[in-house]
N, C-alpha and C. Protein backbone atom coordinates (compact mmCIF):
# COMPACT_ATOMS: atom_id res chain seq x y z
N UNK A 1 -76.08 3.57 -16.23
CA UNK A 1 -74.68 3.73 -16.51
C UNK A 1 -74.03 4.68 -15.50
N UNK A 2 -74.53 5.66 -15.00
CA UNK A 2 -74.38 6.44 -14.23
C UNK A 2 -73.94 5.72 -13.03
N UNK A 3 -74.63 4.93 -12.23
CA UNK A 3 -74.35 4.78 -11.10
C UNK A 3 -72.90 3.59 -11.09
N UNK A 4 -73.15 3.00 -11.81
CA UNK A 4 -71.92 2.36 -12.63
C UNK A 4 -70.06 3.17 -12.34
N UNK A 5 -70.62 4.58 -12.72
CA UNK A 5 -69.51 5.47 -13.13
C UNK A 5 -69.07 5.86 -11.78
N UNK A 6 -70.33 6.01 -10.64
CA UNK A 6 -70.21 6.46 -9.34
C UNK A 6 -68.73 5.93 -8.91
N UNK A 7 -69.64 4.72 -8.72
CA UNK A 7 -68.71 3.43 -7.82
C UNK A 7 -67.59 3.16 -8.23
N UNK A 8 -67.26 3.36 -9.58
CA UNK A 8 -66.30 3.18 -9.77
C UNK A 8 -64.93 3.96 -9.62
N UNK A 9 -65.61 5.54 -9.38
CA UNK A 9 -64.76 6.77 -9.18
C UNK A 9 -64.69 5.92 -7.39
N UNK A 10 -65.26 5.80 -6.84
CA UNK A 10 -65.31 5.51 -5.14
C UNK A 10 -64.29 4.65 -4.88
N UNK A 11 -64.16 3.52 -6.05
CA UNK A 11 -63.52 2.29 -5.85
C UNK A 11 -62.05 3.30 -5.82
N UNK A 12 -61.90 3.56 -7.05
CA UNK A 12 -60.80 4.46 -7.54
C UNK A 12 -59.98 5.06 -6.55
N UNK A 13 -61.15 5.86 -5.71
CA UNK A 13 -60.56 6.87 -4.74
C UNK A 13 -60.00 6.05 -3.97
N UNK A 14 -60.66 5.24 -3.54
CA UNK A 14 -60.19 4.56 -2.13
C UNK A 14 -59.04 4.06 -2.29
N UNK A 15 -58.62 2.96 -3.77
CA UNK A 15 -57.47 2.67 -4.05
C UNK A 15 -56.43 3.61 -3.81
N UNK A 16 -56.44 4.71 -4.40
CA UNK A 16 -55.57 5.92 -4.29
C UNK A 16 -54.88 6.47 -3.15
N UNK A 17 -55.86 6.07 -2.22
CA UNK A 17 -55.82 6.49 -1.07
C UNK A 17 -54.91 5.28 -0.29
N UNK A 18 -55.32 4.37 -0.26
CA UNK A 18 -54.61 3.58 0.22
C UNK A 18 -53.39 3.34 -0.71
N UNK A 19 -53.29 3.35 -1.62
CA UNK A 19 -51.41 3.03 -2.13
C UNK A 19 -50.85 4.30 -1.69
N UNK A 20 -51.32 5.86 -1.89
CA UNK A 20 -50.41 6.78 -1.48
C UNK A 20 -50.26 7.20 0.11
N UNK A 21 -51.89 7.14 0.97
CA UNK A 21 -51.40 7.42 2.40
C UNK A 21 -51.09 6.20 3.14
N UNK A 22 -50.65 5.22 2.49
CA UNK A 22 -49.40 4.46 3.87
C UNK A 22 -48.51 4.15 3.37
N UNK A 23 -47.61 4.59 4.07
CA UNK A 23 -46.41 4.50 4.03
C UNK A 23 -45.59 2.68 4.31
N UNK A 24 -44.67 2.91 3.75
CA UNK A 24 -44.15 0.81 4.25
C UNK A 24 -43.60 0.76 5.34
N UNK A 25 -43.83 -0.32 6.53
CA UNK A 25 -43.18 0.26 7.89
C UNK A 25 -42.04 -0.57 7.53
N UNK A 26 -41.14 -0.04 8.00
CA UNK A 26 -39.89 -1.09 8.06
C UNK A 26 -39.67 -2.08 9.45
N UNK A 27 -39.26 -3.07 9.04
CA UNK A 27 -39.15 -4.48 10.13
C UNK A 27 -38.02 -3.74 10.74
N UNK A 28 -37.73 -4.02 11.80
CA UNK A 28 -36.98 -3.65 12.99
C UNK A 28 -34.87 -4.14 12.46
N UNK A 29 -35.43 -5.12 11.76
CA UNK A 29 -33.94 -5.36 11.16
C UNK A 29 -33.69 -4.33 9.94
N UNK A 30 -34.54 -4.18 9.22
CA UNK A 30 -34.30 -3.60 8.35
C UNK A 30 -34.05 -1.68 8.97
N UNK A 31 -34.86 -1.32 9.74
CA UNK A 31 -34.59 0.19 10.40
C UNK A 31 -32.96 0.07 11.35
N UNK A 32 -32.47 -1.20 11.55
CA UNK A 32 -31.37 -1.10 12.15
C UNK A 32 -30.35 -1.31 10.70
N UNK A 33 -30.83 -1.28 9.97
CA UNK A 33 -29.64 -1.52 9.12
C UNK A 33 -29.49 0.51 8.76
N UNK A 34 -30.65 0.88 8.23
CA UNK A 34 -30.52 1.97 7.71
C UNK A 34 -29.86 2.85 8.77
N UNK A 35 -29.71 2.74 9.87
CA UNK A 35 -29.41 3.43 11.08
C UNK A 35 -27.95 3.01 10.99
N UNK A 36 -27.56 2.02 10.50
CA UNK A 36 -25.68 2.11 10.40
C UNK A 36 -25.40 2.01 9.53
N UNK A 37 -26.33 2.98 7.98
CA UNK A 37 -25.71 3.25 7.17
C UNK A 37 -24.59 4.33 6.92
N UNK A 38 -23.81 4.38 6.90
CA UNK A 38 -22.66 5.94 7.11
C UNK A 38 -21.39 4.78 7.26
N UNK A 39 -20.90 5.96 7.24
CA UNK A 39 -18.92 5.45 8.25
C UNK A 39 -18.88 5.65 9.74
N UNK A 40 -18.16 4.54 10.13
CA UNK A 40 -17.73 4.55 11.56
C UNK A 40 -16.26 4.77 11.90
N UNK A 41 -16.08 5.32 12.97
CA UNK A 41 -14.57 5.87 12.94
C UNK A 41 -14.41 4.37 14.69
N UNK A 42 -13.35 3.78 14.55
CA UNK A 42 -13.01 3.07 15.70
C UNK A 42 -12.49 3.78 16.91
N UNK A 43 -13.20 4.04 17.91
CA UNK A 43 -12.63 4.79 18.92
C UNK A 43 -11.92 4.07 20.17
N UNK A 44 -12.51 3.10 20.60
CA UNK A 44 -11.70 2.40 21.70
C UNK A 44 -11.79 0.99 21.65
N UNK A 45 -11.58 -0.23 22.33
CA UNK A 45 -11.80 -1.39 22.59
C UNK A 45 -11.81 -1.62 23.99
N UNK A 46 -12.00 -2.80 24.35
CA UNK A 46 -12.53 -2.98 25.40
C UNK A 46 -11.90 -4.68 25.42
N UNK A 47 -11.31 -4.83 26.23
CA UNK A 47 -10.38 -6.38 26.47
C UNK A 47 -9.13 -6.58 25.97
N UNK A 48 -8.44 -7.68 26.09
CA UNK A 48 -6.99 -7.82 25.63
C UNK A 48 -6.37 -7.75 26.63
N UNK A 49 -4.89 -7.00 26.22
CA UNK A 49 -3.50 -6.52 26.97
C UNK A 49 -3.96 -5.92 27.94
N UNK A 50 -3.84 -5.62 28.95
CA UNK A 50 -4.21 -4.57 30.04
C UNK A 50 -2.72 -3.67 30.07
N UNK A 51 -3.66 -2.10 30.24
CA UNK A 51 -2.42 -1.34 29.47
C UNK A 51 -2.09 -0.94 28.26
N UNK A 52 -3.04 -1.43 27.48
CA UNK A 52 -2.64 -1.63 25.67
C UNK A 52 -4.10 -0.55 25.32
N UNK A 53 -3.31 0.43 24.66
CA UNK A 53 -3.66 1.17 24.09
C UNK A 53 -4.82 1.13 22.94
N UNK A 54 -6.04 1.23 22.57
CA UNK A 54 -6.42 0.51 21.10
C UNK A 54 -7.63 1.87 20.81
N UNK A 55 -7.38 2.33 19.69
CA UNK A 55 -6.51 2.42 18.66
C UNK A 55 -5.34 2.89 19.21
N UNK A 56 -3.86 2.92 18.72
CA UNK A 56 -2.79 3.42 19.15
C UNK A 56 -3.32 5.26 18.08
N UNK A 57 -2.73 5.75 18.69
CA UNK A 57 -3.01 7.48 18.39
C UNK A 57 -2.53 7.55 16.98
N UNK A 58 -3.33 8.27 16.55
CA UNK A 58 -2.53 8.56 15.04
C UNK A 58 -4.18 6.99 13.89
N UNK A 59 -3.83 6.14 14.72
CA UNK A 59 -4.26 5.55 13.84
C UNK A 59 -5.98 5.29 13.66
N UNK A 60 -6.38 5.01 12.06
CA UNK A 60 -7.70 5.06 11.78
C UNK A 60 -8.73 3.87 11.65
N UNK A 61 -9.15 3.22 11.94
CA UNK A 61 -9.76 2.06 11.37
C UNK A 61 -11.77 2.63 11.30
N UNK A 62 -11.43 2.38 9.96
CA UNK A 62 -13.20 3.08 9.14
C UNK A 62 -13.98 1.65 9.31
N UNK A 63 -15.66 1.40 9.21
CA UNK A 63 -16.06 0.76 8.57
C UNK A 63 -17.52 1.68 7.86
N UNK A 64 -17.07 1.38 6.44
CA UNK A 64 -18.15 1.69 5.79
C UNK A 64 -19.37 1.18 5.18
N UNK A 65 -20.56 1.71 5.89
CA UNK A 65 -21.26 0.43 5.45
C UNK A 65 -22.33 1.31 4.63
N UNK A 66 -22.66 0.69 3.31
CA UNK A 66 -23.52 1.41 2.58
C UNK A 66 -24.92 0.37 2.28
N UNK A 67 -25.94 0.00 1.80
CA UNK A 67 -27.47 -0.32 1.75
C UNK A 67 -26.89 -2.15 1.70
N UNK A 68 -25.49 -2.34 1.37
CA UNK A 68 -25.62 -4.13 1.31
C UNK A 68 -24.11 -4.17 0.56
N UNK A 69 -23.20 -3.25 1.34
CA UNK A 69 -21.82 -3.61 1.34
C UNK A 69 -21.13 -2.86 2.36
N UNK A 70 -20.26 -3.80 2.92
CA UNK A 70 -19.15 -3.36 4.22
C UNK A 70 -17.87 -3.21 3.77
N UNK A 71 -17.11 -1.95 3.50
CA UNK A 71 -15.69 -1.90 3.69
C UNK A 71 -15.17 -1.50 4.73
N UNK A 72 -13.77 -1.85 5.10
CA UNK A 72 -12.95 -1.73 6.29
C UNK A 72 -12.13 -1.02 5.70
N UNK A 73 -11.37 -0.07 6.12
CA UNK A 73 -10.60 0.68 5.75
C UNK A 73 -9.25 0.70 6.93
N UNK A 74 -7.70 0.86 6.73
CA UNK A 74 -7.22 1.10 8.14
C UNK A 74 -5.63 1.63 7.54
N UNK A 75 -5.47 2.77 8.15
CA UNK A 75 -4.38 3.18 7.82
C UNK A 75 -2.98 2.99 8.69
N UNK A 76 -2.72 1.73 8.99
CA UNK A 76 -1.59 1.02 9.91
C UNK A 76 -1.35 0.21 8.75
N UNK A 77 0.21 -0.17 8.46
CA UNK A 77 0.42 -0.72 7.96
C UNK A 77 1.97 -1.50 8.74
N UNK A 78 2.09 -3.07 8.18
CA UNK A 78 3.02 -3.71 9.24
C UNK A 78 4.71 -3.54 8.24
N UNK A 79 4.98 -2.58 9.00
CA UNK A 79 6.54 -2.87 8.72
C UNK A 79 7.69 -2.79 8.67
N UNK A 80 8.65 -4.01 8.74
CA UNK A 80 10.02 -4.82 9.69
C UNK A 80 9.21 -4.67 10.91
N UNK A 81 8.04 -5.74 10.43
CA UNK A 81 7.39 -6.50 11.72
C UNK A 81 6.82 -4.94 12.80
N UNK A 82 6.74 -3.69 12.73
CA UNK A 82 6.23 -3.20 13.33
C UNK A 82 4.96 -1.84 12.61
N UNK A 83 4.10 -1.80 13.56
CA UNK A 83 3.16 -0.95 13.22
C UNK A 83 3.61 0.40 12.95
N UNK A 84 3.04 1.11 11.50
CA UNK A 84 3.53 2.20 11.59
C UNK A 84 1.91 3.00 10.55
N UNK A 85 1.68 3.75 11.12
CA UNK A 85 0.67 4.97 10.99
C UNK A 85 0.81 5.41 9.25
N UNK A 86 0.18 5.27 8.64
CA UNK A 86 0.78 6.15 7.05
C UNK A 86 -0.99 6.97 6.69
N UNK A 87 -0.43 7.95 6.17
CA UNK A 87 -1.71 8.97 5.21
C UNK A 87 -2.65 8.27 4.00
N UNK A 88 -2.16 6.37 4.08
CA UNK A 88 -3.22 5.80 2.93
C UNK A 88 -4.14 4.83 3.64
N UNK A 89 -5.35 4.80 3.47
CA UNK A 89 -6.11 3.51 4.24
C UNK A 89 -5.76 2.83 3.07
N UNK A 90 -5.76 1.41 3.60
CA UNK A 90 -5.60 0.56 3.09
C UNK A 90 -6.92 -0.44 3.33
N UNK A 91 -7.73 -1.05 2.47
CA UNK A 91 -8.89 -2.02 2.72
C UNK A 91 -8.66 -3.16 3.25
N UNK A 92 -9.21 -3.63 4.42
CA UNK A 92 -8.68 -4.43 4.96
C UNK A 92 -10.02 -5.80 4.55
N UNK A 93 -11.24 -5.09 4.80
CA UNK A 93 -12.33 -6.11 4.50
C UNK A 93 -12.98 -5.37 3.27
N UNK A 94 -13.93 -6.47 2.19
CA UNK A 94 -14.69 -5.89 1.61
C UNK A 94 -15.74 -7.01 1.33
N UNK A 95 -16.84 -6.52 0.79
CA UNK A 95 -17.89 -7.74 1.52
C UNK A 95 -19.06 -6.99 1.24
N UNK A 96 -20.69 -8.15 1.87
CA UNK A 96 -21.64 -7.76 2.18
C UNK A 96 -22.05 -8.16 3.26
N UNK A 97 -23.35 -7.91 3.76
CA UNK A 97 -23.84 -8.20 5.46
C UNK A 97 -25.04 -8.29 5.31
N UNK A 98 -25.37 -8.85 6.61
CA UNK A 98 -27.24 -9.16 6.70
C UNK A 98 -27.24 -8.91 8.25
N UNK A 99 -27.87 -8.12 8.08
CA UNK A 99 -28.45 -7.70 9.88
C UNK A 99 -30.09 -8.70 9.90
N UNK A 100 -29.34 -9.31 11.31
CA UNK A 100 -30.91 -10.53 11.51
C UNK A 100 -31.32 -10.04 13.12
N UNK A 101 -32.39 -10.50 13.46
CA UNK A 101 -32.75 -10.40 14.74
C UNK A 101 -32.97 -11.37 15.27
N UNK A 102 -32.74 -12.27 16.29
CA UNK A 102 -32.83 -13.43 17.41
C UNK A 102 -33.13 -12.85 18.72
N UNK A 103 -34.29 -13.48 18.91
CA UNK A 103 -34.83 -13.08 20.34
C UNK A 103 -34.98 -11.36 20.87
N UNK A 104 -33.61 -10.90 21.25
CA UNK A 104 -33.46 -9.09 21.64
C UNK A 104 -32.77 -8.91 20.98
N UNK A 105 -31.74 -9.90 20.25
CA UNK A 105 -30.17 -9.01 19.76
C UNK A 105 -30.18 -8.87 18.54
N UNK A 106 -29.75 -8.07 17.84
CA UNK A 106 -29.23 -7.79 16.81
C UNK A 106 -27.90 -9.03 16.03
N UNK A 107 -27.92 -9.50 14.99
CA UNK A 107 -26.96 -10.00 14.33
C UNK A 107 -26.28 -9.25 13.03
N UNK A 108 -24.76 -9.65 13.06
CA UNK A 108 -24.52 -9.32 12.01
C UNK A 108 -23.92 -10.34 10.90
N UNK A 109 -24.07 -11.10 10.04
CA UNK A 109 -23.70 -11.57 9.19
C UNK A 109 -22.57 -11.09 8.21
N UNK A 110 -21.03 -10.87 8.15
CA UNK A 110 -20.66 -10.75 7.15
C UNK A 110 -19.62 -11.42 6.38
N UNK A 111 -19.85 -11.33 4.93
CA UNK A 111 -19.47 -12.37 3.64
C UNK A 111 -18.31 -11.68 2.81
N UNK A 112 -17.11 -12.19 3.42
CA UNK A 112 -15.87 -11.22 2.65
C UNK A 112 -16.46 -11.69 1.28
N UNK A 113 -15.80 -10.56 0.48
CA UNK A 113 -15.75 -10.52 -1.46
C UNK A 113 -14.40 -11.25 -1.26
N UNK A 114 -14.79 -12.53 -2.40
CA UNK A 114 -13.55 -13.56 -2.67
C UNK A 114 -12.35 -12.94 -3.15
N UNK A 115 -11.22 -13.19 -2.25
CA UNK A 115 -9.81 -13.05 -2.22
C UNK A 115 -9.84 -11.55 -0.79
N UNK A 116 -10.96 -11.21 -0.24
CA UNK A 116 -10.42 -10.01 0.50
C UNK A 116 -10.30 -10.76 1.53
N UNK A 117 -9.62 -10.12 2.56
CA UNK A 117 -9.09 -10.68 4.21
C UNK A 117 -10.62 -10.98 5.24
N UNK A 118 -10.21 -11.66 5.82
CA UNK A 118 -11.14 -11.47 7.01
C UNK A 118 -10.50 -10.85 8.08
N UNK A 119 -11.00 -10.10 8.97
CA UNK A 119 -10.73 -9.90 10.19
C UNK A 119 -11.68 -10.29 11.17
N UNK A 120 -10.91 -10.70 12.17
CA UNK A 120 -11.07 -11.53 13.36
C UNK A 120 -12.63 -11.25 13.89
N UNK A 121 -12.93 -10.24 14.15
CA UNK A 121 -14.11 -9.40 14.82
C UNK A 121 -15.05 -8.98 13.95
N UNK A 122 -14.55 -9.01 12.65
CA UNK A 122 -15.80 -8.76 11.53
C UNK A 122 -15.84 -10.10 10.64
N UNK A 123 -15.57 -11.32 11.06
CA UNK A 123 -15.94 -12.46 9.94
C UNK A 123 -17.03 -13.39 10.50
N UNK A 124 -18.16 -13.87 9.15
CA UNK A 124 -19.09 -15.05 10.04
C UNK A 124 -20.29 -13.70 10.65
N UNK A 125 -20.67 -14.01 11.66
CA UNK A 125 -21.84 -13.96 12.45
C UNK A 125 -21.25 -13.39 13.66
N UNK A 126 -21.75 -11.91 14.18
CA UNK A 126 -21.45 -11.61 15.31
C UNK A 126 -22.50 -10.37 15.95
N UNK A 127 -22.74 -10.27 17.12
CA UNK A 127 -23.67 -9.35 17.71
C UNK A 127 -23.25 -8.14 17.47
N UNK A 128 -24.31 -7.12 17.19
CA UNK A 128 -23.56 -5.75 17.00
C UNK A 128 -25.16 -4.74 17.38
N UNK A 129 -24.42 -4.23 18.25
CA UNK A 129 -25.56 -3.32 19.32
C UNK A 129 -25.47 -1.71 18.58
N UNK A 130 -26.38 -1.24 18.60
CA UNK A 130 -26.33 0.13 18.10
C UNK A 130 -26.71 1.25 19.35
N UNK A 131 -26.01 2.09 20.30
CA UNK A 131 -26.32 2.94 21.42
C UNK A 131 -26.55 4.38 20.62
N UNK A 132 -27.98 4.61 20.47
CA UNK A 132 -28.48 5.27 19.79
C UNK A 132 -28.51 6.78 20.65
N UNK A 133 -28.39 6.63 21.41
CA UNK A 133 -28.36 7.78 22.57
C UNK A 133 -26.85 8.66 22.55
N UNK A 134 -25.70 7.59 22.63
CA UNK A 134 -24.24 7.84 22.38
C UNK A 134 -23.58 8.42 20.99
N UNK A 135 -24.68 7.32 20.07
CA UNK A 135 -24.14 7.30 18.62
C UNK A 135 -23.17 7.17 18.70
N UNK A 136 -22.74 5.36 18.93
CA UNK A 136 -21.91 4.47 18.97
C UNK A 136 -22.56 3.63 18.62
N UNK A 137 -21.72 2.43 17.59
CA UNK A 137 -21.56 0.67 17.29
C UNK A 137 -20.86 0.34 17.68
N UNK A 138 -21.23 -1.03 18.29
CA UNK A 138 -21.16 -1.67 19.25
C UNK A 138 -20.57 -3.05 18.58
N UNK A 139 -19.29 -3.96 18.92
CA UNK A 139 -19.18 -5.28 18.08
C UNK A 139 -18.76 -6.16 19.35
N UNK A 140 -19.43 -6.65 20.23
CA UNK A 140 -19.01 -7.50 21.26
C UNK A 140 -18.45 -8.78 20.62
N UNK A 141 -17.54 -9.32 20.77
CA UNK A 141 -16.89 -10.63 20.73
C UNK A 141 -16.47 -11.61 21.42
N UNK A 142 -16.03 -12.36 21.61
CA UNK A 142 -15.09 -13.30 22.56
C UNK A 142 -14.13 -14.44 21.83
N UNK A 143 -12.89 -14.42 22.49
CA UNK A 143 -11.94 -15.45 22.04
C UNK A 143 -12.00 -16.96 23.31
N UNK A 144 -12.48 -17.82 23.20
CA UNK A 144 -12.30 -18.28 24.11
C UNK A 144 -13.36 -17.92 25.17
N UNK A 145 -13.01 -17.46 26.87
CA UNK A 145 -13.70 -16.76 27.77
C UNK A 145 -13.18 -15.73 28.15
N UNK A 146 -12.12 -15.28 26.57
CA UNK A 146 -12.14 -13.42 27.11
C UNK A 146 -12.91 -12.63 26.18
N UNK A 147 -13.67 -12.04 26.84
CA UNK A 147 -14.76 -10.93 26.55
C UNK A 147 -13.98 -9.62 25.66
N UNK A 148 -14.46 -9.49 24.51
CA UNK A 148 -13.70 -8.11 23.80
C UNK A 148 -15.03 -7.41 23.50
N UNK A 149 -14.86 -5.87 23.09
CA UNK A 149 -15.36 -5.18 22.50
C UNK A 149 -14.82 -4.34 21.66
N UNK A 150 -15.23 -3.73 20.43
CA UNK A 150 -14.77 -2.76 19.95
C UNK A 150 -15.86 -1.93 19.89
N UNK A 151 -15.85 -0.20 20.05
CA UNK A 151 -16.44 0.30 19.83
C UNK A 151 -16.23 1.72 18.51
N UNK A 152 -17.11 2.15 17.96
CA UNK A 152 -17.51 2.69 16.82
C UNK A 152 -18.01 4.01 17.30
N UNK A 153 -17.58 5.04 16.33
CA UNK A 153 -18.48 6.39 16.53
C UNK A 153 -18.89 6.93 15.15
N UNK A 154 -20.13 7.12 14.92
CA UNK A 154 -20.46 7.89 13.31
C UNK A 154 -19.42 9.02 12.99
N UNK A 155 -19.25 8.76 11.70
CA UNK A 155 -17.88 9.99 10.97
C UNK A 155 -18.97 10.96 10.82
N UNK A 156 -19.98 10.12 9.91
CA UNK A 156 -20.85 11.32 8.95
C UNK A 156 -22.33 10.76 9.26
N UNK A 157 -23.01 11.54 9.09
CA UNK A 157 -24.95 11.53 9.28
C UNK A 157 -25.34 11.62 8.12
């Protein structure tokens, strides 16, 4: 009976050992998601008007992305047809996302919540680079064969 009792403490241990010393690695999509979990503040763009300002000063455009929902936030609001700056964000997107990987790039998948807006650069399927060095997001686009970017800076860590 004894030796019985051995092996079985051995078996035991080893189990133990293996459920508590390893850790779960995360897939490369999944460590890029947790890496743009926070808020992003919109800092510049890249294409369009030449000359054209983006963001115009004063104004905010958030995206918040938390474990498997995206809100947009933006405090411009249109009106008598012109842009004007106000102290309320207003939600522009609300939704969820799926970060995928193809080949090198990063994807982003996102699924407005029924009745919210889409915007142009965040609807459907689009590449989104993370410059981990800068701590900047990255949303390359294109209309046609003009090349846009918007770029992103973390609010909060």
């Amino acid at each position: 009976m004894k030796p019985k009792t051995i092996l079985f403490s051995i078996i035991a241990l080893f189990l133990l050992i293996d459920v508590t010393g390893c850790e779960k690695e995360l897939s490369e999509t999944e460590l890029m998601k947790q890496q743009i979990i926070g808020t992003w503040e919109w800092t510049v763009s890249y294409g369009g008007v030449i000359g054209e300002q983006k963001p115009i000063p004063g104004e905010k455009l958030e995206l918040i992305f938390t474990d498997d929902r995206i809100l947009a936030t933006h405090n411009m609001e249109i009106i008598d047809d012109k842009p004007v700056i106000t102290d309320n964000k207003k939600v522009l997107q609300d939704g969820i996302y799926v970060i995928s990987r193809e080949q090198d790039k990063f994807y982003i998948t996102i699924t407005p919540k029924e009745g919210a807006g889409d915007l142009l650069y965040l609807a459907g399927k689009g590449e989104i680079l993370l410059d981990q060095i800068d701590g900047y997001l990255i949303f390359p686009f294109s209309i046609g064969t003009a090349q846009f970017a918007r770029i992103y800076r973390r609010v909060n860590e």
